[in-house]
C-alpha atoms as a PDB file:
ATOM      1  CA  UNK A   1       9.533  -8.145  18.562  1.00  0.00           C
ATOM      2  CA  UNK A   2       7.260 -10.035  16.554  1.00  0.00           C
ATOM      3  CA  UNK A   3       4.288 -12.092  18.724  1.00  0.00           C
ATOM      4  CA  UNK A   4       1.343 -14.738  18.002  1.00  0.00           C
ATOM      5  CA  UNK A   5      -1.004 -15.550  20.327  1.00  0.00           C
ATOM      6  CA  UNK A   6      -3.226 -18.312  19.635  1.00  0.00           C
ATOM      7  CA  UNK A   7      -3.127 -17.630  15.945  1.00  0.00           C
ATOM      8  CA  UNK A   8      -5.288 -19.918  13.931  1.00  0.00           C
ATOM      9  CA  UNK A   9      -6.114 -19.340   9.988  1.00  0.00           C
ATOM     10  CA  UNK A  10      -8.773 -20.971   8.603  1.00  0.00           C
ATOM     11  CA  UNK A  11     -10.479 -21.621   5.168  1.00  0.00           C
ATOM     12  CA  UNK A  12     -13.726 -21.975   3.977  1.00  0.00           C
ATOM     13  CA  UNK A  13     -15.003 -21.778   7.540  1.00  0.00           C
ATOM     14  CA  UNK A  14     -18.614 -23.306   7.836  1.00  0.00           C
ATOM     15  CA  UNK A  15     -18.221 -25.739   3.980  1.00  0.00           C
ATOM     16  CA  UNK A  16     -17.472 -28.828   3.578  1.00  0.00           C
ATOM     17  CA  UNK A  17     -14.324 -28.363   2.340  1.00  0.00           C
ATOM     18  CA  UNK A  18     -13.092 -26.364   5.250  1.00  0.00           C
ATOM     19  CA  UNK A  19      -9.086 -26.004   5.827  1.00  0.00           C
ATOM     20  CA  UNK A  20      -7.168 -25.289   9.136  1.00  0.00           C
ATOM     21  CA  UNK A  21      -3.523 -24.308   7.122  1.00  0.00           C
ATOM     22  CA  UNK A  22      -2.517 -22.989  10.720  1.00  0.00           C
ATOM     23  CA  UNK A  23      -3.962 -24.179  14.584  1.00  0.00           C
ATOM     24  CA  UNK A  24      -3.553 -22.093  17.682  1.00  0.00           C
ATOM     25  CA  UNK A  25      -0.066 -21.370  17.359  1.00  0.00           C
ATOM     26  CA  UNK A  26       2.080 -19.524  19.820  1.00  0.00           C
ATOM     27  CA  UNK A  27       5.273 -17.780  18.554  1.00  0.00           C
ATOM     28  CA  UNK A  28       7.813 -15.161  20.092  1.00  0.00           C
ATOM     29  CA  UNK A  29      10.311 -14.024  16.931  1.00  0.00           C
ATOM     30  CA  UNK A  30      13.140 -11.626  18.515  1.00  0.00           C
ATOM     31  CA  UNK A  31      14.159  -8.757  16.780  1.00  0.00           C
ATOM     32  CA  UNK A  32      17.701  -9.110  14.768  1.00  0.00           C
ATOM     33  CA  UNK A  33      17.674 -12.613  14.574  1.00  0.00           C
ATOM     34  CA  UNK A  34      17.341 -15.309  11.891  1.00  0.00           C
ATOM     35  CA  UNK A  35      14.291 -17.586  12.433  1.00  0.00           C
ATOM     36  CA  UNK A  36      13.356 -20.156   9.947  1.00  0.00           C
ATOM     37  CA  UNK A  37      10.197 -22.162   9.835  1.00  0.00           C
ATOM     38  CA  UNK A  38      10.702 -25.941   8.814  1.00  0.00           C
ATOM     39  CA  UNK A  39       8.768 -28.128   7.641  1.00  0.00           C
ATOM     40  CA  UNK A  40       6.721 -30.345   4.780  1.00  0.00           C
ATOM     41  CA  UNK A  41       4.709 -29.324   1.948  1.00  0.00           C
ATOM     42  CA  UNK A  42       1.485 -27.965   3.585  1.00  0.00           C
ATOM     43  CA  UNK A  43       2.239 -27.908   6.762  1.00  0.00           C
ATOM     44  CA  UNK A  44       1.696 -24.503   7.340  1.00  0.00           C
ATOM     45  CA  UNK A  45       4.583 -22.360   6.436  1.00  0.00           C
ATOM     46  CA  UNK A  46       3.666 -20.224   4.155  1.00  0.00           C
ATOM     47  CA  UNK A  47       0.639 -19.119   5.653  1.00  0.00           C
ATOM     48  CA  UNK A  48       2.411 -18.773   8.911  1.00  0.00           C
ATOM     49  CA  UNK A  49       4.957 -16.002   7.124  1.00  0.00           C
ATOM     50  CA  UNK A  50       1.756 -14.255   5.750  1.00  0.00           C
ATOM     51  CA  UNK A  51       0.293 -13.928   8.995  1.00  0.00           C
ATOM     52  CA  UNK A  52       3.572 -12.976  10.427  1.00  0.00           C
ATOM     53  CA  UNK A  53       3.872 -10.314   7.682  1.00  0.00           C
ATOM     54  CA  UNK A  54      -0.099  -9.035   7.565  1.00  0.00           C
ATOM     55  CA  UNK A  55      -0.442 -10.789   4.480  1.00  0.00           C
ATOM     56  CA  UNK A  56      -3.644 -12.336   5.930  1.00  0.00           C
ATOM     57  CA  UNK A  57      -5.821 -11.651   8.434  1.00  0.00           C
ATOM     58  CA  UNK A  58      -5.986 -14.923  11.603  1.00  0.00           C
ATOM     59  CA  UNK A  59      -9.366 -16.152  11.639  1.00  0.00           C
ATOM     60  CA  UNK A  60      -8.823 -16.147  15.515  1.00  0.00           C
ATOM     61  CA  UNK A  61      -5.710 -14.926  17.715  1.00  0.00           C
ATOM     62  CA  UNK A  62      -3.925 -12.129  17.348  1.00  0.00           C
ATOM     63  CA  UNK A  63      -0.283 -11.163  15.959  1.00  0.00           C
ATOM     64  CA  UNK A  64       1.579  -8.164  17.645  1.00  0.00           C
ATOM     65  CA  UNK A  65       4.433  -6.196  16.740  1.00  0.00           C
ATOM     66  CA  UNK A  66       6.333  -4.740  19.298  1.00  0.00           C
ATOM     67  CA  UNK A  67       3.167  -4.729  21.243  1.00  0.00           C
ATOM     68  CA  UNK A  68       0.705  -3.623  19.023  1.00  0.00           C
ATOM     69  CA  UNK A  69      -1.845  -5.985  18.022  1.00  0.00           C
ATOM     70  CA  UNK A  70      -2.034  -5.470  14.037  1.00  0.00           C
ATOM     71  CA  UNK A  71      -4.084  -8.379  13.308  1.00  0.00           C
ATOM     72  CA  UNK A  72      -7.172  -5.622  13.642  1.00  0.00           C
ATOM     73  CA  UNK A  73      -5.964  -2.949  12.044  1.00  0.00           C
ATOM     74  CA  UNK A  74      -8.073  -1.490   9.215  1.00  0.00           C
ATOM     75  CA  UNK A  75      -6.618  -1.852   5.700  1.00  0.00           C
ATOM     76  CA  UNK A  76      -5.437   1.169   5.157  1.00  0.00           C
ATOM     77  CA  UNK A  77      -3.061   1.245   8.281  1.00  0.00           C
ATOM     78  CA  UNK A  78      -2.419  -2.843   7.908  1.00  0.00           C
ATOM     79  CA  UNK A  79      -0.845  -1.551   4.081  1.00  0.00           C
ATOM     80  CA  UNK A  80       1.229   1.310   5.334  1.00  0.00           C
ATOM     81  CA  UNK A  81       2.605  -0.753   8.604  1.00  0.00           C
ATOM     82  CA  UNK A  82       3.622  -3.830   6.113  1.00  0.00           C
ATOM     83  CA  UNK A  83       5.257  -1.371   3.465  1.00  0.00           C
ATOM     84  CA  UNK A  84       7.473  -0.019   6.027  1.00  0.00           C
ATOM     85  CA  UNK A  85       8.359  -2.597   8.225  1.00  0.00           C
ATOM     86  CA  UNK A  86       8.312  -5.988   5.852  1.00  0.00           C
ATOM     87  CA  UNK A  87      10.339  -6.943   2.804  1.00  0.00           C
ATOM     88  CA  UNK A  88       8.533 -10.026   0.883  1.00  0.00           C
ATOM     89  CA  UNK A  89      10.658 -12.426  -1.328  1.00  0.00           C
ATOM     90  CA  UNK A  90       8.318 -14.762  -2.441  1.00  0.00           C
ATOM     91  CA  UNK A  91       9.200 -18.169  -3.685  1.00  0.00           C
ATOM     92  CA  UNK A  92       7.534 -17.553  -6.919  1.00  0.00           C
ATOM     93  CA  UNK A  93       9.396 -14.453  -7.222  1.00  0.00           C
ATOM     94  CA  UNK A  94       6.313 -12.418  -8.500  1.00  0.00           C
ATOM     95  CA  UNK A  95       8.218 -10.329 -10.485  1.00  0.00           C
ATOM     96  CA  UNK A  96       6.056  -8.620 -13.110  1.00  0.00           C
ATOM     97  CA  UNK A  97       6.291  -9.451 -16.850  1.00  0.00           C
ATOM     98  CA  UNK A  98       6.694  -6.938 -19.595  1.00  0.00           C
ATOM     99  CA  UNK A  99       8.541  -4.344 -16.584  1.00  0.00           C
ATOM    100  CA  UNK A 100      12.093  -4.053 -16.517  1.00  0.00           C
ATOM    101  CA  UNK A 101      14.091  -5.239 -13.819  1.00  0.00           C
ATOM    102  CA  UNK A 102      14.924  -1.751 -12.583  1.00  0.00           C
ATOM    103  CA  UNK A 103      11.042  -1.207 -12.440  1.00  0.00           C
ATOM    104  CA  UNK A 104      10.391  -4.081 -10.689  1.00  0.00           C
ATOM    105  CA  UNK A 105      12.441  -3.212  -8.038  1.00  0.00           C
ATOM    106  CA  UNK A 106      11.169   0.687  -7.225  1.00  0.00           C
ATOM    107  CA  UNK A 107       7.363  -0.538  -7.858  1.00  0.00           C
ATOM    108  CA  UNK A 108       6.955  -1.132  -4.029  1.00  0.00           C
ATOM    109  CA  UNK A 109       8.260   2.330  -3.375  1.00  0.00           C
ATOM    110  CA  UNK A 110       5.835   4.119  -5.698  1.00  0.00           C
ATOM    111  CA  UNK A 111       3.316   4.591  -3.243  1.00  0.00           C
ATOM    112  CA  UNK A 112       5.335   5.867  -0.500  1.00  0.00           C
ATOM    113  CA  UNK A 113       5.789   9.360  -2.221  1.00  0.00           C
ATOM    114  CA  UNK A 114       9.409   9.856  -2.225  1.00  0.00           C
ATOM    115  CA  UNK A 115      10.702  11.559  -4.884  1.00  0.00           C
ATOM    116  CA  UNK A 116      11.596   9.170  -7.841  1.00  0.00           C
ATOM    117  CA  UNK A 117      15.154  10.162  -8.535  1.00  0.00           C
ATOM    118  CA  UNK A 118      15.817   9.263  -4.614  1.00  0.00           C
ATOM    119  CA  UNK A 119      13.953   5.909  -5.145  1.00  0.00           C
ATOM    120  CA  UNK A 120      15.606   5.241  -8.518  1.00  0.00           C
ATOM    121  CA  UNK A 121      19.363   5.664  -6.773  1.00  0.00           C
ATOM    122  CA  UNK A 122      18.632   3.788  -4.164  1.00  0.00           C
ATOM    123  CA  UNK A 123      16.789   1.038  -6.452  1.00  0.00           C
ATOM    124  CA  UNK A 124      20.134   1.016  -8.614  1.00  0.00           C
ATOM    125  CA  UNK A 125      22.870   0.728  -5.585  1.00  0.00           C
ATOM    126  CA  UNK A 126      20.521  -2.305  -4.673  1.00  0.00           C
ATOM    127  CA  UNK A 127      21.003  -3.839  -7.842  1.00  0.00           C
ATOM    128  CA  UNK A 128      24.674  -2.930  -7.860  1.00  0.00           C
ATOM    129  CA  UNK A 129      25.386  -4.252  -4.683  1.00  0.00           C
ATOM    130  CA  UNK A 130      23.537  -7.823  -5.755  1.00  0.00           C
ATOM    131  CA  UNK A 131      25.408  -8.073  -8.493  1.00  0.00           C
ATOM    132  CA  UNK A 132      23.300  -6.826 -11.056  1.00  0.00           C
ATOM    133  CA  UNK A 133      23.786  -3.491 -12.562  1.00  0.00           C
ATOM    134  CA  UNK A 134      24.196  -4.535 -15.796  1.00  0.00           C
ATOM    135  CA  UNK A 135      20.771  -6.338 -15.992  1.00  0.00           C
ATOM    136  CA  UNK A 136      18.647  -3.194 -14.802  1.00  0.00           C
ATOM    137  CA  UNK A 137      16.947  -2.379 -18.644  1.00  0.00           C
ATOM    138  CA  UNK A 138      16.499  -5.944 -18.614  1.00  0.00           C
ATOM    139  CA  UNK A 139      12.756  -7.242 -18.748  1.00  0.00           C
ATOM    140  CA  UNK A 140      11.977  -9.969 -15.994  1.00  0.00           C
ATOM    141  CA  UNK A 141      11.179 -12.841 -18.202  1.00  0.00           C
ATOM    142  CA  UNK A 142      14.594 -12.906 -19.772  1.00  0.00           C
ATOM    143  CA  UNK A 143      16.115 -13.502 -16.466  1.00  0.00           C
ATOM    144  CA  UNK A 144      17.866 -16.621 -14.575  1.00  0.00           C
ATOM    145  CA  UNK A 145      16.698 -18.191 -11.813  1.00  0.00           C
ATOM    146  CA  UNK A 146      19.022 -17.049  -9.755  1.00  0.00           C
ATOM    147  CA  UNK A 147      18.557 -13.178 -11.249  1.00  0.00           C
ATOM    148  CA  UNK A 148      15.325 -12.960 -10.388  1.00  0.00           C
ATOM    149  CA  UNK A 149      15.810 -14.073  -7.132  1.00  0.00           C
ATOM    150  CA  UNK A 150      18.544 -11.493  -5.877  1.00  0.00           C
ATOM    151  CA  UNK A 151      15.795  -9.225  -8.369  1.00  0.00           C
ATOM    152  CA  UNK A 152      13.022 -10.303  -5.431  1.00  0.00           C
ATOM    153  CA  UNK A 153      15.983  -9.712  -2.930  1.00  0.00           C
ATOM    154  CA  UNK A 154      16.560  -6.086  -4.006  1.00  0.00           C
ATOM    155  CA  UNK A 155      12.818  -4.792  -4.647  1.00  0.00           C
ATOM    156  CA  UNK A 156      12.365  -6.483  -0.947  1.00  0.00           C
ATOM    157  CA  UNK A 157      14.699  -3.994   0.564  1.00  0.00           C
ATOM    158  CA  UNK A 158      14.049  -1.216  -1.394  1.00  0.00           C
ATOM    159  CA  UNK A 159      12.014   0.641   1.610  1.00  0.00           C
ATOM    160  CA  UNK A 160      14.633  -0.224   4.237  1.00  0.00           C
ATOM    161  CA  UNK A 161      12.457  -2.975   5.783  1.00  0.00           C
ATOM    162  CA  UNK A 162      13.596  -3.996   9.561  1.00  0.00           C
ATOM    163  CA  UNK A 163      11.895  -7.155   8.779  1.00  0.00           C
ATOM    164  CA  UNK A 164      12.796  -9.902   5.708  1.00  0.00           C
ATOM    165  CA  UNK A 165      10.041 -12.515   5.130  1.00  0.00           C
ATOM    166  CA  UNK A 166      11.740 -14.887   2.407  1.00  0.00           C
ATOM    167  CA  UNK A 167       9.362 -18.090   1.486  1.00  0.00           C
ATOM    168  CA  UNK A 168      11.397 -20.660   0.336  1.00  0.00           C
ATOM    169  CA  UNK A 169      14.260 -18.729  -1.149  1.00  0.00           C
ATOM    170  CA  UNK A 170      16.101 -21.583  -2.661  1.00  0.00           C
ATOM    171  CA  UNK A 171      13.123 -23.497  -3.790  1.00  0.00           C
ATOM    172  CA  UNK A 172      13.852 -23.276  -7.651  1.00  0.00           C
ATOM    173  CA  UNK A 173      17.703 -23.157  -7.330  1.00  0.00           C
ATOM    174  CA  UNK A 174      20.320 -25.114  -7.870  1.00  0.00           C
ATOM    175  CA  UNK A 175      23.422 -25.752  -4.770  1.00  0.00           C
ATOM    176  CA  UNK A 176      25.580 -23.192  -6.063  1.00  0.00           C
ATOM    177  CA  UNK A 177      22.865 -20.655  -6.672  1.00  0.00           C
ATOM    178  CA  UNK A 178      21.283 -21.703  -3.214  1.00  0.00           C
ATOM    179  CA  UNK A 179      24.558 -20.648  -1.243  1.00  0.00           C
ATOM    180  CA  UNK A 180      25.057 -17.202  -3.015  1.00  0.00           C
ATOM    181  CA  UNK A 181      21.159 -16.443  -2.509  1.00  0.00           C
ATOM    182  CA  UNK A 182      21.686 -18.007   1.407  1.00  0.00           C
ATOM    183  CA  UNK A 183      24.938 -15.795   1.447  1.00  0.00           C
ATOM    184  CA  UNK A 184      22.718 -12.493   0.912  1.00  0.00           C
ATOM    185  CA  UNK A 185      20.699 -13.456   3.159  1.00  0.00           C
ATOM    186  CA  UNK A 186      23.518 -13.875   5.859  1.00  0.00           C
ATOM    187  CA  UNK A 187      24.565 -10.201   4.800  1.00  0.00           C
ATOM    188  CA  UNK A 188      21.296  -8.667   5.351  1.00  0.00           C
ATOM    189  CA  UNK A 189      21.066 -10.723   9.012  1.00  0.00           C
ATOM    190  CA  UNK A 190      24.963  -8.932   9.994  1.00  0.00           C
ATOM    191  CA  UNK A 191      23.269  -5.751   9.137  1.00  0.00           C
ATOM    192  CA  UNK A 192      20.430  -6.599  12.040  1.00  0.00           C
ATOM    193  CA  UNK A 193      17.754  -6.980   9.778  1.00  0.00           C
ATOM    194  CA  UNK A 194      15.308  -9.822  11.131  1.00  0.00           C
ATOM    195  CA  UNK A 195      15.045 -12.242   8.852  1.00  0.00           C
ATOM    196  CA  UNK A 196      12.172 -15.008   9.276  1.00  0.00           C
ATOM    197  CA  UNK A 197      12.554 -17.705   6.077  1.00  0.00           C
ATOM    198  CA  UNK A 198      10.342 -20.401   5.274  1.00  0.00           C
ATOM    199  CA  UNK A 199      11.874 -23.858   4.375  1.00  0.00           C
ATOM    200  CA  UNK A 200      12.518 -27.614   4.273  1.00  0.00           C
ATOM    201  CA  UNK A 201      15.834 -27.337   2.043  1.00  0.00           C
ATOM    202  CA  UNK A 202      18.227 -28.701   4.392  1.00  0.00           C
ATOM    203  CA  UNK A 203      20.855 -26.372   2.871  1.00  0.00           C
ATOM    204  CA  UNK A 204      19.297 -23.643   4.869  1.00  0.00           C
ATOM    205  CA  UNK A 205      19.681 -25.058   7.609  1.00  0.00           C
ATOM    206  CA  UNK A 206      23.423 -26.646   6.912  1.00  0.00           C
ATOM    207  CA  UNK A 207      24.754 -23.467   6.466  1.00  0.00           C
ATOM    208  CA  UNK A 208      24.389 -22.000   9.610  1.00  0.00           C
ATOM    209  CA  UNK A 209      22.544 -19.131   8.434  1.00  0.00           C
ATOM    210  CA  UNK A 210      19.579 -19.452  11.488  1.00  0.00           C
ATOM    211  CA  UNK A 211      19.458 -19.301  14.822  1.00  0.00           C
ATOM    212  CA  UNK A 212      16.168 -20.683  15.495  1.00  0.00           C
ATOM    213  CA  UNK A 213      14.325 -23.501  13.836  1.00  0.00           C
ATOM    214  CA  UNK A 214      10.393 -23.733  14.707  1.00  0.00           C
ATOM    215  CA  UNK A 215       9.027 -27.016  12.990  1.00  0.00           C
ATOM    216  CA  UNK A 216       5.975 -27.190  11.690  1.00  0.00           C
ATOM    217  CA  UNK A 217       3.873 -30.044  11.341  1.00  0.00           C
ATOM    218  CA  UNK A 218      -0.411 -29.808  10.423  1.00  0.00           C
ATOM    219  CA  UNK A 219      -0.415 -26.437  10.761  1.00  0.00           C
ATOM    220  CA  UNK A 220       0.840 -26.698  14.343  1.00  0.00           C
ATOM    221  CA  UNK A 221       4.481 -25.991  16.084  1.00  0.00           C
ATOM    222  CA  UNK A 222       6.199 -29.127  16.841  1.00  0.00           C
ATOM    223  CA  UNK A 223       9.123 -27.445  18.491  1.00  0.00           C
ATOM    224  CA  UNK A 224      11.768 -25.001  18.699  1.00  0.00           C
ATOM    225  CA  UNK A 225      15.089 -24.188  19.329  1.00  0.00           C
ATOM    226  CA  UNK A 226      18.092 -23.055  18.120  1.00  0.00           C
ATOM    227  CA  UNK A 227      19.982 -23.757  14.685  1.00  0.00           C
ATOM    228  CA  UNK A 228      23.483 -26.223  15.289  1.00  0.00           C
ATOM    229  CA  UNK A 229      24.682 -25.593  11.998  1.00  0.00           C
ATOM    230  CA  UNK A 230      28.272 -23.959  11.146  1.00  0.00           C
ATOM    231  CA  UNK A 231      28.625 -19.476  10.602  1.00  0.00           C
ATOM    232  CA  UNK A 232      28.122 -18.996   7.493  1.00  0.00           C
ATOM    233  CA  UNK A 233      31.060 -17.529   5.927  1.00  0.00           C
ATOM    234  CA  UNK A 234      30.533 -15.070   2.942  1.00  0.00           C
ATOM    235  CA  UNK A 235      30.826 -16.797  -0.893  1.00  0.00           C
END
């Protein structure tokens, strides 16, 4: 269980150009479920999932995870929680240039110390299962849109994350692409992974893929409840 108490982030504090991204908010995310946070440009989102995922520190509040408060927790611990328990797509994929696709995906692995042939394996089946075997080799800049999101996708699982933080994972998609990607999503929620995504594409939300929709407005929650869209059926 994922909880925010009173969770502000500022920036800047103290200057004159000062920024409140997110205000005092209160959240309760249940385990195996698929949250989304909606909501305009700037309202908070993203900074919201980054908190959620110890990303960022909250300038006041605190964020617990299954009752321990890890909005305190000194670096070191803070790294090794959030390698273990998060997976990170990020809506400007951050894949790295120049490494191949198959690299990409083990590099969050690398510092956990399991032995590289394990990681590799596990790194290909990934890519297998997503539809990509035959792109491993393949350096990241000579990738589709659509590749090097289910490329994010993989290298986001590839330490067995409980927890899938996906900003905006149709953002630079077209429909079709935006209902495979929101199709391995679904997947990864029947396997009762949590999945938390950040959003204001109302495909997301069309397809039935969440079961709770906290708006966002000024870095604040405007409400929340649960999703009234149709199951999502696999594509």
């Amino acid at each position: 269980m994922i909880e925010l108490l009173q969770v502000s982030k500022t920036y800047n504090a103290g200057r004159v150009n000062e920024f409140s991204a997110v205000r005092e908010v209160d959240l309760l995310i249940e385990p195996g479920r698929a949250t989304a946070l909606r909501g305009p440009s700037g309202s908070g989102k993203t900074t919201l999932l980054g908190l959620i995922g110890g990303l960022t520190r909250p300038s006041s509040g605190r964020v617990r995870l299954d009752g321990r408060d890890i909005s305190a927790l000194p670096e070191r611990f803070l790294t090794e929680l959030r390698r273990a328990t998060f997976g990170f797509v990020f809506q400007q994929f951050q894949l790295i240039r120049g490494l191949s696709v198959l690299e990409n995906v083990m590099l969050p692995a690398t510092p956990s110390g399991r032995p590289y042939r394990e990681v590799r394996a596990r790194a290909l089946r990934l890519l297998d299962d997503l539809g990509l075997a035959g792109r491993a080799e393949v350096k990241t800049q000579w990738l589709s849109g659509g590749e090097a999101q289910r490329v994010a996708i993989a290298r986001a699982l590839i330490n067995d994350p409980k927890v899938i933080l996906a900003d905006e994972p149709t953002a630079h998609l077209d429909s079709d692409l935006s209902r495979q990607i929101l199709a391995i999503l679904a997947d990864l929620r029947a396997q009762g992974r949590t999945l938390i995504v950040s959003s204001h594409d109302p495909l997301v939300f069309e397809a039935g893929l969440v079961e709770c929709v906290i708006d966002m407005r000024d870095g604040r929650i405007c409400s929340a409840g649960a999703s009234a869209g149709p199951v999502m059926e696999r594509l």
